[in-house]
Protein backbone atom coordinates (compact mmCIF):
# COMPACT_ATOMS: atom_id res chain seq x y z
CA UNK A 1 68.01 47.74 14.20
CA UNK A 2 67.94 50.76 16.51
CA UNK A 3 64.69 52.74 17.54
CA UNK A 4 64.67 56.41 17.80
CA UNK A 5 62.18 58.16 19.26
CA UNK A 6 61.93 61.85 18.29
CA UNK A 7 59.92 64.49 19.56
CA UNK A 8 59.92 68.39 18.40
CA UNK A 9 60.58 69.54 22.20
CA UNK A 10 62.08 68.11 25.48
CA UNK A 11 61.95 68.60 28.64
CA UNK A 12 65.16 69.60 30.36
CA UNK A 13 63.67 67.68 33.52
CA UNK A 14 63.61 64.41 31.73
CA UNK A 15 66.46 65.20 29.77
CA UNK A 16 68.44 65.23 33.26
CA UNK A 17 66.82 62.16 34.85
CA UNK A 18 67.68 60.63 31.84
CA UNK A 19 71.32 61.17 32.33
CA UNK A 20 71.29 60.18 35.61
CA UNK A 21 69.71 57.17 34.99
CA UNK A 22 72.29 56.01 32.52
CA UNK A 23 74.99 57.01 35.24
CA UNK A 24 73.51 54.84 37.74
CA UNK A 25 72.89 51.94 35.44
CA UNK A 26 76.80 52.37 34.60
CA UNK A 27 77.66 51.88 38.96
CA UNK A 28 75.30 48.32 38.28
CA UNK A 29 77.58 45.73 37.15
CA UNK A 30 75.63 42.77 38.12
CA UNK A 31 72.29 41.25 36.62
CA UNK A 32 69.54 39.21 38.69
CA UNK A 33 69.77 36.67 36.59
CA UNK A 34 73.03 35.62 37.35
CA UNK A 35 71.89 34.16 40.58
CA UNK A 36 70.31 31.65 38.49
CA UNK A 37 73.86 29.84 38.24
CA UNK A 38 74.49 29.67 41.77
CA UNK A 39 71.14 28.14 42.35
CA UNK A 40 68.51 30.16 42.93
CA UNK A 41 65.37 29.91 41.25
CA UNK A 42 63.49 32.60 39.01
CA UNK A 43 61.02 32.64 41.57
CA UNK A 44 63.67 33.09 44.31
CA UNK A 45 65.30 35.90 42.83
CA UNK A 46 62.13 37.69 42.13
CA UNK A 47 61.45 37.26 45.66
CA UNK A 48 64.56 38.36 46.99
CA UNK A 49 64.45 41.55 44.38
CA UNK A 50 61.57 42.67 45.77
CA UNK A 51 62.36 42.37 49.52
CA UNK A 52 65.39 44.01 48.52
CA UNK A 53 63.78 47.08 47.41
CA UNK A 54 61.38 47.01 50.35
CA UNK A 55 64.53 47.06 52.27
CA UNK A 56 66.12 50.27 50.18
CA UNK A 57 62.54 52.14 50.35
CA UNK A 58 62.11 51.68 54.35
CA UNK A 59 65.91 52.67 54.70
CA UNK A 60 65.80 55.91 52.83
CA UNK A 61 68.18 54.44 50.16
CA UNK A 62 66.72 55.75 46.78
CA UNK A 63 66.48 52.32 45.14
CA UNK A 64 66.77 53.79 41.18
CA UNK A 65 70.06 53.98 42.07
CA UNK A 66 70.29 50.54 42.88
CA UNK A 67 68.01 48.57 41.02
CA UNK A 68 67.08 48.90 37.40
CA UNK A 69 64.56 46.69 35.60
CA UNK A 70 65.87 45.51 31.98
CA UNK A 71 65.39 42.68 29.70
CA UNK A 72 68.05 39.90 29.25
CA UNK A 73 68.25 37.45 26.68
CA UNK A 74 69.28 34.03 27.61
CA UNK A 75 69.24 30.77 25.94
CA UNK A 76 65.35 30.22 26.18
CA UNK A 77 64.64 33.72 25.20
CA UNK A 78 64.17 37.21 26.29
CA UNK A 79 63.33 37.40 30.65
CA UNK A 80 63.18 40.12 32.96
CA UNK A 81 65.66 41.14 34.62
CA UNK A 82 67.47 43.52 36.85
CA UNK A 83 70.29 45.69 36.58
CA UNK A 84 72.04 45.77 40.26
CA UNK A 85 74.65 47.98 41.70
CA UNK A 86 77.02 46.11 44.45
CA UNK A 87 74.55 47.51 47.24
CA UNK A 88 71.74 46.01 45.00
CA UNK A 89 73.22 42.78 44.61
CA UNK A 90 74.42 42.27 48.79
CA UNK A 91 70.68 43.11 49.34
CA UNK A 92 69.11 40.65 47.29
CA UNK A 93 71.63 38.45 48.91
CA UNK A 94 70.89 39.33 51.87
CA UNK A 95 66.96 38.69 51.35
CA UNK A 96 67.48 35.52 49.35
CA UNK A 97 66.40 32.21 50.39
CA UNK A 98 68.66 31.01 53.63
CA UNK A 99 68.54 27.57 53.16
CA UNK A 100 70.37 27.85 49.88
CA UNK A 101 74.36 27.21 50.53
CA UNK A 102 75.32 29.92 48.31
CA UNK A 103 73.11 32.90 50.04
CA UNK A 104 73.90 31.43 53.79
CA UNK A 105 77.65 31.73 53.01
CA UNK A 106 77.00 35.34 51.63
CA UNK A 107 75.27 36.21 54.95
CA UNK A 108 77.51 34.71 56.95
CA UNK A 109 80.94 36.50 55.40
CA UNK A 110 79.17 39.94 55.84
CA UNK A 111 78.52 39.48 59.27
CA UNK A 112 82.29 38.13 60.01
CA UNK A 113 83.17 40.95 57.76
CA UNK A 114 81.20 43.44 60.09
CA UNK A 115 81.84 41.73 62.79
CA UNK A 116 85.76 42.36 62.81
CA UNK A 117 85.73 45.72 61.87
């Protein structure tokens, strides 16, 4: 079953955010919650999210384009989750829990990666 909101009038402003929105969320092929099967905890990757966006914010990235809260339905039910876009996802990486072998390896490649540019 769909919903469908309708209203008499809209507002072209909307209307065009709306758009956009659905264009960025299209650039976002990864979900926070697939962290959860390389280790990381829900509390981890809530964590990490939110540094993450800290991180976009203070940079001057503009993080809707990035990061986009949705709900996900896994085996124990319906969570919340996040829609990333590749930035989105290295930066959660980035601000994830070190001592976890998956995110340490992650850092590490980027900075060989920059490093031998």
């Amino acid at each position: 079953m769909e919903l469908a909101i309708f209203t008499k009038t809209y507002d072209i402003a909307d209307t065009v955010q709306n758009f956009m929105d659905v264009y960025y969320a299209t650039h976002m092929k990864h979900l926070a919650s697939e962290l959860l099967e390389k280790g990381l905890s829900p509390s981890q990757i809530s964590d990490a999210v939110s540094a993450a966006i800290k991180v976009a914010n203070s940079s001057g990235i503009e993080a809707h384009k990035h990061f986009m809260p949705v709900f996900s339905g896994l085996k124990d039910g319906i969570i919340q989750d996040c829609k990333l876009s590749d930035l989105g996802y290295g930066l959660v990486m980035m601000n994830a829990d070190p001592s976890l072998p998956v995110v340490s390896e992650f850092q590490v490649d980027i900075l060989n990666d920059y490093l031998n540019k």
